[in-house]
Protein backbone atom coordinates (compact mmCIF):
# COMPACT_ATOMS: atom_id res chain seq x y z
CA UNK A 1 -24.73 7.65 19.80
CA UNK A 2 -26.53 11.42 19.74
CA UNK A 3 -27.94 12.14 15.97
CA UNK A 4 -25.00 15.34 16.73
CA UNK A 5 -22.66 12.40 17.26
CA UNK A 6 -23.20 10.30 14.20
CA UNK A 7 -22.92 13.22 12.02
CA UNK A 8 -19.86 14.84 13.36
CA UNK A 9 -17.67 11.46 13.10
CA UNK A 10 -17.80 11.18 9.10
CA UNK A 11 -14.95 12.73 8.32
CA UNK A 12 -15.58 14.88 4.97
CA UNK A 13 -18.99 15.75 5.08
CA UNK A 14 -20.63 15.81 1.42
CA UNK A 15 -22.69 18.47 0.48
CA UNK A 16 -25.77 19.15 2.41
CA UNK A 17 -29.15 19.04 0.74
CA UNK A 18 -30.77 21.65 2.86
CA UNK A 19 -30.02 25.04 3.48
CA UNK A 20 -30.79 26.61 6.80
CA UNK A 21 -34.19 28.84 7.95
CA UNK A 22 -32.26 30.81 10.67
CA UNK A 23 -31.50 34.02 9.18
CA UNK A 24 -33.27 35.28 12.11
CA UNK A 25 -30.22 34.01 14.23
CA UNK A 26 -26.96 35.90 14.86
CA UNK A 27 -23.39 34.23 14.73
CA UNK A 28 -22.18 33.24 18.48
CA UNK A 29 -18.64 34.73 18.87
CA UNK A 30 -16.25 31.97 18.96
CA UNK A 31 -12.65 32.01 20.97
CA UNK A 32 -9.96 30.19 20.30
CA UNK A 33 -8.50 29.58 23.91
CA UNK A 34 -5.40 27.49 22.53
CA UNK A 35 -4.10 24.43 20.37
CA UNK A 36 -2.62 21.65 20.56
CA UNK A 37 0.25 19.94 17.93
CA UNK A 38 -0.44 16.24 16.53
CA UNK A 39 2.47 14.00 17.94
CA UNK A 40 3.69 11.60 20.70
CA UNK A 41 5.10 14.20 23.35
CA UNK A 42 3.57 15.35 26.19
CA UNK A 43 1.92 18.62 25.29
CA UNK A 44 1.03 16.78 21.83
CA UNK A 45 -1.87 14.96 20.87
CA UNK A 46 -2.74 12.14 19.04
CA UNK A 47 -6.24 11.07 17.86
CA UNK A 48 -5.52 8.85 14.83
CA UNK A 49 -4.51 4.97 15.67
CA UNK A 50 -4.21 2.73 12.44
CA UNK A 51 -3.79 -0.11 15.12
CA UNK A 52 -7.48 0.44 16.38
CA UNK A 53 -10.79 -0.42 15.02
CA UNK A 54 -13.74 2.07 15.31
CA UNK A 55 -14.48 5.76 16.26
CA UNK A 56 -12.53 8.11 17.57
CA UNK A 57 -13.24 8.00 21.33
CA UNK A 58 -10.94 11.12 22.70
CA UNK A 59 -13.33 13.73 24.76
CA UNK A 60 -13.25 17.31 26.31
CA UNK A 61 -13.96 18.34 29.58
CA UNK A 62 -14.30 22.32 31.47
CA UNK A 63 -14.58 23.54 34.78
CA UNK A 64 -13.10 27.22 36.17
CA UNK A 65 -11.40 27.64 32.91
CA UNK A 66 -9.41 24.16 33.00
CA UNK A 67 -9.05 21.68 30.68
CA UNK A 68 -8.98 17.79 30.67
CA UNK A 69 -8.38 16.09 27.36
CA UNK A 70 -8.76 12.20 27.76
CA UNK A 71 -7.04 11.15 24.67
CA UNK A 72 -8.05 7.33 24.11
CA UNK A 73 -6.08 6.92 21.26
CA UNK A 74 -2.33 7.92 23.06
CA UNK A 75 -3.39 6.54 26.48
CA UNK A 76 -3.05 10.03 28.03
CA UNK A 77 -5.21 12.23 30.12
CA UNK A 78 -4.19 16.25 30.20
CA UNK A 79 -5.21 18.84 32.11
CA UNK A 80 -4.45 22.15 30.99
CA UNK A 81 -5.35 25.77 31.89
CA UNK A 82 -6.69 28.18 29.54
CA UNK A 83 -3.00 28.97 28.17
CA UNK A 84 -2.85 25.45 27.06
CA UNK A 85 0.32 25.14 29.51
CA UNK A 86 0.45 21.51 30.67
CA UNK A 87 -0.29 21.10 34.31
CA UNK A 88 -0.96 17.30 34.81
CA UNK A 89 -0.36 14.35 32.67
CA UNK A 90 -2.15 10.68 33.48
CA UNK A 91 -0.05 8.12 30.97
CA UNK A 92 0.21 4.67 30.61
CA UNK A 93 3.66 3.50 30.03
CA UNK A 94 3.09 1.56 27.35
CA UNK A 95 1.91 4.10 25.24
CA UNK A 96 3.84 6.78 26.34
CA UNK A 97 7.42 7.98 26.79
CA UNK A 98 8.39 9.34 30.12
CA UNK A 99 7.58 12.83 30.38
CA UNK A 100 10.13 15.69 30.19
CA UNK A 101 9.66 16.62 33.24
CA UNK A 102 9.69 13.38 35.74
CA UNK A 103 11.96 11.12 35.99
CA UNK A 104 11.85 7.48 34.77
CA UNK A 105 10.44 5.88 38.79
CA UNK A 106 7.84 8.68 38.61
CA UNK A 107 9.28 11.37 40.96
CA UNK A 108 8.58 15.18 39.62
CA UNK A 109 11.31 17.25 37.89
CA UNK A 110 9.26 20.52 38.06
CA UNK A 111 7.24 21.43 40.52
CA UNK A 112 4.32 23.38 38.48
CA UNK A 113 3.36 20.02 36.45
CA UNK A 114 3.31 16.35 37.62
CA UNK A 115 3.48 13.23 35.38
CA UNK A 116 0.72 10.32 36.82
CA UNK A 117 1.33 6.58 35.31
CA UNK A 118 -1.65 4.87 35.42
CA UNK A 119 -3.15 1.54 32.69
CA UNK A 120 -5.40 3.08 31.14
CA UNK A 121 -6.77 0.49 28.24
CA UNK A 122 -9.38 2.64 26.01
CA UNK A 123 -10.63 5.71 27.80
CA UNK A 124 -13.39 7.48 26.61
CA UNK A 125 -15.39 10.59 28.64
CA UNK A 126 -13.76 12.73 31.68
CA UNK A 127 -15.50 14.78 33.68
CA UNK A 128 -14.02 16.86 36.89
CA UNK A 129 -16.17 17.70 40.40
CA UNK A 130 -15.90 21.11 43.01
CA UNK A 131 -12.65 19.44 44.32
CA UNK A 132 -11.19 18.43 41.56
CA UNK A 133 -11.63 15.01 42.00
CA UNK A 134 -11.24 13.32 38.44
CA UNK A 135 -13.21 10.60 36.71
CA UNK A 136 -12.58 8.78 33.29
CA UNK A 137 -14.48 6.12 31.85
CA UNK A 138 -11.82 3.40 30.73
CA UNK A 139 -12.60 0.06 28.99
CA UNK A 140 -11.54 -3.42 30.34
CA UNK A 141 -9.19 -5.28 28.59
CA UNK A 142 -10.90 -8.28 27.03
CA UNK A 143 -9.91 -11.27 29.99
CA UNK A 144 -11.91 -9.04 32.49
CA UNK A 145 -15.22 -8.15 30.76
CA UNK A 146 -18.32 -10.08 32.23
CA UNK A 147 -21.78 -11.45 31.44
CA UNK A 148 -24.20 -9.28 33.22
CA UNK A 149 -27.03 -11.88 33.65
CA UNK A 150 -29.72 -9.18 35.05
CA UNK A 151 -29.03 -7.27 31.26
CA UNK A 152 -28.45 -9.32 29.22
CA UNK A 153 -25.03 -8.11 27.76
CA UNK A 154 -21.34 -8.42 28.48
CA UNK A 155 -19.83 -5.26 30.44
CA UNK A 156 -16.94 -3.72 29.82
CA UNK A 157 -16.40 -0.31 31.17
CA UNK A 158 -15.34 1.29 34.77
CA UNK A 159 -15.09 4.53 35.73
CA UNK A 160 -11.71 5.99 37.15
CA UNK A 161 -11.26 8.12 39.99
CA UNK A 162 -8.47 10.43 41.01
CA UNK A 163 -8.16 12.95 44.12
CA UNK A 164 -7.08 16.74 43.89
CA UNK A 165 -3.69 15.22 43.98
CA UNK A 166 -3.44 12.68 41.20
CA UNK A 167 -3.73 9.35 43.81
CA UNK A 168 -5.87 6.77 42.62
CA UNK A 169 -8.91 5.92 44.62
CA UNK A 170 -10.24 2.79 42.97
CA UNK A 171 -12.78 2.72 40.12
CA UNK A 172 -16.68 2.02 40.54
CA UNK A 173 -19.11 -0.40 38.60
CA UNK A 174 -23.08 -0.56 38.56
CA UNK A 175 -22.49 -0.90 42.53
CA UNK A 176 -20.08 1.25 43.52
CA UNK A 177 -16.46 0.79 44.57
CA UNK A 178 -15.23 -2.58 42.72
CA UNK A 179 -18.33 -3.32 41.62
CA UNK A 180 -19.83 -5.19 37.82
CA UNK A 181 -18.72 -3.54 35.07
CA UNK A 182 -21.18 -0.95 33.20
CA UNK A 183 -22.48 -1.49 30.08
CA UNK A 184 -21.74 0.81 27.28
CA UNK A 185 -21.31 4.67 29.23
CA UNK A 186 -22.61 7.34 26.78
CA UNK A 187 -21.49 9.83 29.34
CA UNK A 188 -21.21 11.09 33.09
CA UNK A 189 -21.46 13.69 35.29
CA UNK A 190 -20.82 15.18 38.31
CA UNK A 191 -23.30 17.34 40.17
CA UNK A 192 -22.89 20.76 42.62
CA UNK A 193 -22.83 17.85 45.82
CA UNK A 194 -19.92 15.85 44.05
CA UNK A 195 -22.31 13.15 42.88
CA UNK A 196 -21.26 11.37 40.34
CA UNK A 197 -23.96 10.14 37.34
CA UNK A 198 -23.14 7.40 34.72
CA UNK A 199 -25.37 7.66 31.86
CA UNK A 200 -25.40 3.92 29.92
CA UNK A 201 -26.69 2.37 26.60
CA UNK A 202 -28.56 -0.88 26.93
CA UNK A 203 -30.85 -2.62 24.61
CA UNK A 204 -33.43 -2.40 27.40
CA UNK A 205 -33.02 1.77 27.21
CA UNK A 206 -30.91 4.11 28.53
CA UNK A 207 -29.85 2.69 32.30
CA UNK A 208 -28.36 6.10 34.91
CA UNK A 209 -26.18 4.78 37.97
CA UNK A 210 -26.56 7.87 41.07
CA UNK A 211 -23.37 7.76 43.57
CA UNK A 212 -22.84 9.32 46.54
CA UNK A 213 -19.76 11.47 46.83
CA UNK A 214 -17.70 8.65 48.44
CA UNK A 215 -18.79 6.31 45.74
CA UNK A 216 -21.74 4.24 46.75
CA UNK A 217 -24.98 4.01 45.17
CA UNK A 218 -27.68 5.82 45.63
CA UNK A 219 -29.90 5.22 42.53
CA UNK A 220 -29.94 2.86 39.58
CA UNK A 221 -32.73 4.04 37.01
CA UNK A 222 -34.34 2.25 33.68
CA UNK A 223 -35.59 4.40 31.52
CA UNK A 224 -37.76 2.42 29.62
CA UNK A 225 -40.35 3.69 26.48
CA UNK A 226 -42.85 2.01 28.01
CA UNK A 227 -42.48 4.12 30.97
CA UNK A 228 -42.19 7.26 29.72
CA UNK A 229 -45.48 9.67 29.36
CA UNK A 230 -47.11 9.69 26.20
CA UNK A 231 -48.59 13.17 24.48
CA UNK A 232 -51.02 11.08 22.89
CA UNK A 233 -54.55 9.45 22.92
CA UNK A 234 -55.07 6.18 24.28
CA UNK A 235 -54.94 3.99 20.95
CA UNK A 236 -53.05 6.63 18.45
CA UNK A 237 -50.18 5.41 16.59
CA UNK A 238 -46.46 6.88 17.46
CA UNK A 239 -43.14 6.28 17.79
CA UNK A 240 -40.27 7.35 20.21
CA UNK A 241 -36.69 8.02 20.22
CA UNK A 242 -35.19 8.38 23.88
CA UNK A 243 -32.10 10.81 23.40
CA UNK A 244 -29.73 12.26 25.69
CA UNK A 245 -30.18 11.79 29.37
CA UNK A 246 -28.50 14.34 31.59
CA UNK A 247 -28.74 15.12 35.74
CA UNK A 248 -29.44 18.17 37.18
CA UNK A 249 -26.97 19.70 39.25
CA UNK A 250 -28.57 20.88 42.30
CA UNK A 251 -31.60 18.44 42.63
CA UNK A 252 -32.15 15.09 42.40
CA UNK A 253 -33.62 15.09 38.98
CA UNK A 254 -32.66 13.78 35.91
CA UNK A 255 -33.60 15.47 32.21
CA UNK A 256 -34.87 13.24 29.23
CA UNK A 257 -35.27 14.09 25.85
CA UNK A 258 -37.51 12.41 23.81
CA UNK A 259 -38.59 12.43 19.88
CA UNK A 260 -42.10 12.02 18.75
CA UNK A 261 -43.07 10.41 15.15
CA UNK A 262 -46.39 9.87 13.88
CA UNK A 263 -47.41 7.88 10.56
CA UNK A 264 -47.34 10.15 7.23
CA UNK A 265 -50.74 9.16 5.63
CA UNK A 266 -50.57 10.08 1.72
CA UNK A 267 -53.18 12.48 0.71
CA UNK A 268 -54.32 10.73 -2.49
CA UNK A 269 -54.04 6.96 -1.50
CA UNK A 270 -55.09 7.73 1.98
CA UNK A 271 -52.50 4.76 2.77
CA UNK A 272 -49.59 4.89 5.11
CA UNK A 273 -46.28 5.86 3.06
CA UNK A 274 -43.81 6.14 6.17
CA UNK A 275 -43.19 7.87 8.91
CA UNK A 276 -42.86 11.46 10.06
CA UNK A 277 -41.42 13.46 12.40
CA UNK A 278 -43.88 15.64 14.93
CA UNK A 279 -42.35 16.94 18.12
CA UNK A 280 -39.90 16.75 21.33
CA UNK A 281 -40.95 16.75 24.38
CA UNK A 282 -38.30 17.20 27.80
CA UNK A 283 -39.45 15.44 30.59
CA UNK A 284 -37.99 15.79 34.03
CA UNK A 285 -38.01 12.80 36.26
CA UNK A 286 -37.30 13.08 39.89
CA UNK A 287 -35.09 10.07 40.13
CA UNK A 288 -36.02 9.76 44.16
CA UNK A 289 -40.02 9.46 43.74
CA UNK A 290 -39.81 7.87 40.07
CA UNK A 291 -42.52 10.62 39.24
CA UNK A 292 -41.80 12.62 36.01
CA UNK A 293 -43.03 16.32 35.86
CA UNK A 294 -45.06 18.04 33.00
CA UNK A 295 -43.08 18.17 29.93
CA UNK A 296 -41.51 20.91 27.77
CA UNK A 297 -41.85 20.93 24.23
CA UNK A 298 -38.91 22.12 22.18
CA UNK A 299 -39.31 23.69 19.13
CA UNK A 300 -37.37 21.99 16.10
CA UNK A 301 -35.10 23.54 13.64
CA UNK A 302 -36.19 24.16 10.21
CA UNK A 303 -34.27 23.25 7.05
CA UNK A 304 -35.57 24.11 3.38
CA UNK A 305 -34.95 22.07 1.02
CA UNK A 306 -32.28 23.28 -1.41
CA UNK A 307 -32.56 24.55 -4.67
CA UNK A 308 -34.15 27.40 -6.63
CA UNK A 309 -37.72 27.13 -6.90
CA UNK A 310 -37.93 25.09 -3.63
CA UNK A 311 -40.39 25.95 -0.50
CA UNK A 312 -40.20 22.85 1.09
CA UNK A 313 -39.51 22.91 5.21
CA UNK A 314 -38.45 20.10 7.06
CA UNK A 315 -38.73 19.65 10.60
CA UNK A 316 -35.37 18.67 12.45
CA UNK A 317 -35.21 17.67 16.25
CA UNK A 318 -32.43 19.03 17.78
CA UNK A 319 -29.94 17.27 20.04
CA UNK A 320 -29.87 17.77 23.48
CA UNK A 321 -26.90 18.76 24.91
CA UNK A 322 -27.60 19.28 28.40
CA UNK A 323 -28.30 21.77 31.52
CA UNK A 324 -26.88 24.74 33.26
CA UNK A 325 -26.61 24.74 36.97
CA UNK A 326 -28.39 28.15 35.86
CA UNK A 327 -31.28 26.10 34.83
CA UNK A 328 -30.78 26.71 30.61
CA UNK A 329 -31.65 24.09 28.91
CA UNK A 330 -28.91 23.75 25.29
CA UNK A 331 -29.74 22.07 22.03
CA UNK A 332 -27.94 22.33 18.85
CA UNK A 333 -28.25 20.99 15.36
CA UNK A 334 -26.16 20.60 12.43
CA UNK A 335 -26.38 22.99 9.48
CA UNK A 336 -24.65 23.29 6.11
CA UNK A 337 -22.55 26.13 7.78
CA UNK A 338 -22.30 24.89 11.39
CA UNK A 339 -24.32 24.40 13.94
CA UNK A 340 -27.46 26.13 15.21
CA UNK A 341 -27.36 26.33 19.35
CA UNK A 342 -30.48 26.60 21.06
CA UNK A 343 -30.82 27.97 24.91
CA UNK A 344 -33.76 27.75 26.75
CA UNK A 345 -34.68 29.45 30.17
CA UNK A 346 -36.11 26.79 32.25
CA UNK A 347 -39.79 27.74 32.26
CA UNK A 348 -39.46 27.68 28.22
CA UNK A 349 -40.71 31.74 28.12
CA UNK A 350 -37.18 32.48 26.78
CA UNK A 351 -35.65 31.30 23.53
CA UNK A 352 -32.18 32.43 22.16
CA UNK A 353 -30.81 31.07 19.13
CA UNK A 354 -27.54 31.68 17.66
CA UNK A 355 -25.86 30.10 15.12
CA UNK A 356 -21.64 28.97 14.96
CA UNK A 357 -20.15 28.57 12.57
CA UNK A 358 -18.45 25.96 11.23
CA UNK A 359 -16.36 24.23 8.45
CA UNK A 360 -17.51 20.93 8.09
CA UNK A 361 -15.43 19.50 5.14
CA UNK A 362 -12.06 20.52 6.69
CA UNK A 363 -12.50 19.60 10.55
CA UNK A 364 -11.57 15.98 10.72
CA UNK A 365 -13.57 15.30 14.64
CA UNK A 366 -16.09 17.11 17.36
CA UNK A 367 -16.10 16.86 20.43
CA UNK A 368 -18.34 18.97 22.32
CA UNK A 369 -18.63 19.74 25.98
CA UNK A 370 -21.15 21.89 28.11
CA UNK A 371 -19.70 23.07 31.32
CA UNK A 372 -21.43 23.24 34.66
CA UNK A 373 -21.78 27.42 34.41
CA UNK A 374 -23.41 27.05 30.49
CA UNK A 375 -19.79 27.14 28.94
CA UNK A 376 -20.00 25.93 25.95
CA UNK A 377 -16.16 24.19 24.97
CA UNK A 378 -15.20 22.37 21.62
CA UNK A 379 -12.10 20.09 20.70
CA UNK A 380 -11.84 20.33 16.76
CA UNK A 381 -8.99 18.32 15.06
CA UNK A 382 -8.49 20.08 11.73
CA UNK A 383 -4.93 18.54 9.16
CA UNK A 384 -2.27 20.80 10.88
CA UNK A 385 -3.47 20.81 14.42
CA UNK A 386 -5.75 20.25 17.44
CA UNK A 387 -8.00 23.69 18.03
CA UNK A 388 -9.18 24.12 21.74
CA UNK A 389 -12.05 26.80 21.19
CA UNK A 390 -15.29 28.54 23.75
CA UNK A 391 -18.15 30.07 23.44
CA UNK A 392 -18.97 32.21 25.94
CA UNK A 393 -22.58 31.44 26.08
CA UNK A 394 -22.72 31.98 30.10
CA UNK A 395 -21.71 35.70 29.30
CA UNK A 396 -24.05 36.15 26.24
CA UNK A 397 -27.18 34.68 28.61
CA UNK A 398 -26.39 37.58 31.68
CA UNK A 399 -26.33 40.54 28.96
CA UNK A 400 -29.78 39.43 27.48
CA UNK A 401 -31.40 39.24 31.28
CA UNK A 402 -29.39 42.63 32.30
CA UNK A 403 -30.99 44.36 29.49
C-alpha cells in the first residue's frame, strides 16, 4: 500500500503535528460532478460490511467523463455518466436484489441502462480501455487460490474482462487467458493500444504483467532493488523504498518511483542515531530492452514542525500517482488541510503545485484516480453520503502553456 494509501484509510485522522510550507501554492478548484446515497439499491452504494475483515477495497475509475465504481463491499460494479444517472450495473446475485429495471432471468426493462449478473467474490480496482472494454480485479474464493512455486506465495486474484456490451470474455492470470492466479494487484492499467498492465506486490518487489490487446502476454517484469540504479558511490550506505509503478501510455515504458534514505550521523557523538530521508528519484525503464533511462529527481514537500517558536523543516516524499498520456508526471502528499498535488512536465523544467483542500476528520475513505487525459477524479465517503468530485487539472495545465 502507497504511503497516500495508508494514511487515507484511518478513519478520523488525529491532529497533525506539522503544518504545511506551501503558501506559495494556490487552492485547485474542486467540482462536485455528483453523489451517490449509502444503501442496497441500485443507484446506492455501500462501502461498510461488518461481515468482512480488513480495508475498504471499493475503487474509482474515469475515462470521457464516465464513471465506474467497483464497489467490493455490495458486489456491484457501476458505470455512470457525469450526471450520476446509472447506465450499467455488473451484480452478483447474491449480494444484490434484482435491479429495477430488468427482470428476474436478466432480460432489460429499459433500454438506456442494462443490469449484468456476474460472481464477483471481492473486487478491488477497475479500469476501462478506448473501446470500452472493462477490467476488474476480483479475488478467488478460498477452494481456488494456488501455490505459486516460482514466487513463493499463494495467488489469489484474476482480472475480469467485459466487451463494449457487457459479455464476459474470460479473465487472465500471470499468463494470459485462464492462466495462474496473480499475486496481490496494487493496480492496472490500460494503455492508448488497449494493453492491459497489472501492477503486483510480491515479497521479491513489485512484479508488472504486459498483455496484448487480445489478452496474451507480452512482458512479465521484476523489479527488483538490486536492479534498480543507484545515485550513489560504490560502497556508501542507503536505503530504498520502491513506490508506485505505473505504464506509459503510448510507449512501451514503464515509470518507477523510488525513495532514497541515508544514515543520520549525530553531530556530537558522531554515531549513527537512525535514518533519514534524502531524495526521489523517477526512473523510466523501457520494459522491451530492460534498460532504464536517466532519472528525474522530484522535489519533496516540506512540512514545519508545529508550534510557535518552531523552524524546523522536514522533508516529505511525495506519492506518485501516475502519468498523463500528455507526458505530466502527478504526485501528491497529505497535509493538515488536504493534499498538496504536484505536476510535472516531462523534462522536469516545469513545476506546478496546487494545493486541495480537504477535511480529513469528517471524510470516512479516499479513493483517488488519475485519468488517461491528467483528470484528476476522487470518491470521498463522508456520514450522509458518497461525493463523486474532479479536478480539472487537464484544463488548468493548457491555460499555464497558452499563456
Amino acid at each position: 500500500m502507497s504511503k497516500l494509501g495508508r494514511i487515507l484509510l484511518a478513519a478520523g485522522l488525529p491532529a497533525m503535528f506539522f503544518s504545511s510550507c506551501t503558501g506559495s501554492s494556490t487552492a485547485l478548484d474542486e467540482q462536485q460532478v455528483f453523489t451517490l446515497e449509502y444503501g442496497s439499491f441500485e443507484d446506492e452504494i455501500n462501502l461498510f460490511d461488518y461481515t468482512k475483515v480488513g480495508n475498504i477495497t471499493t475503487s474509482i475509475a474515469m475515462r470521457d467523463g464516465f464513471f465506474y465504481i467497483a464497489n467490493s463491499e455490495s458486489g456491484k460494479v457501476m458505470e455512470l455518466n457525469s450526471y450520476g444517472d446509472l447506465l450499467t450495473l455488473y451484480y452478483s446475485e447474491d449480494m444484490n436484489p434484482v435491479p429495477s429495471f430488468a427482470t428476474e432471468n436478466g432480460e432489460e426493462l429499459n433500454a438506456t441502462r442494462r443490469a449484468i449478473s456476474y460472481p464477483f467474490n471481492n473486487t478491488s480496482d477497475v479500469t476501462i480501455d478506448s473501446k470500452k472494454n472493462l477490467y476488474i480485479v476480483d479475488k478467488l474464493p478460498v477452494e481456488r487460490q494456488e501455490f505459486d512455486e516460482e514466487i513463493g506465495e499463494y495467488v489469489n486474484q484474476v482480472v475480469l474482462r467485459f466487451d463494449a456490451d457487457g459479455n464476459f470474455l474470460g479473465y487472465l492470470g500471470q499468463q494470459g487467458p485462464g492462466g495462474t492466479p496473480f499475486p496481490l494487484v496494487k493496480k492496472i492499467y490500460v494503455t492508448n493500444d488497449c494493453e492491459l498492465v497489472v501492477v503486483c506486490i510480491t515479497g521479491d518487489g513489485p512484479r508488472v504483467y504486459w498483455f496484448a490487446e487480445n489478452g496474451y502476454m507480452l512482458f512479465t517484469v521484476l523489479i527488483e532493488k538490486k536492479n534498480v540504479p543507484s545515485p550513489y558511490e560504490e560502497g556508501d550506505e542507503f536505503y530504498m523504498e520502491i513506490g508506485n509503478v505505473v505504464p506509459d501510455y503510448s510507449s512501451r515504458k514503464l515509470y518507477i518511483n523510488v525513495d532514497y534514505s541515508v544514515p543520520d550521523i549525530d553531530e556530537s557523538s558522531k554515531m549513527q542515531s537512525g535514518i533519514k530521508y534524502d531524495r526521489t528519484l523517477l526512473y523510466a525503464l523501457n520494459v522491451e530492452s530492460g534498460l532504464y533511462g536517466k532519472p528525474l529527481e522530484i522535489l519533496p514537500h516540506v512540512e514545519q514542525a508545529a508550534g510557535e517558536f518552531s523552524d524546523t523543516k522536514y522533508n516529505i516524499p511525495y506519492d506518485f500517482l501516475g502519468v498523463s498520456d500528455s507526458g505530466w508526471y502527478f504526485f501528491m502528499a497529505v497535509t493538515d488541510d488536504g493534499f498538496e498535488l504536484q505536476m510535472i512536465q516531462n523534462n522536469g523544467q516545469i513545476v506546478l503545485n496546487r494545493r486541495i483542500k480537504a477535511d480529513h476528520r469528517n471524510t470516512l475513505f479516499y479513493s483517488f484516480n488519475l485519468s488517461n487525459t491528467g483528470v484528476l477524479s476522487e470518491l470521498e465517503a463522508k456520514s450522509d453520503k458518497v461525493y463523486i468530485v474532479w479536478w480539472r487539472t487537464d484544463s488548468l495545465i493548457q491555460s499555464i502553456l497558452k499563456r
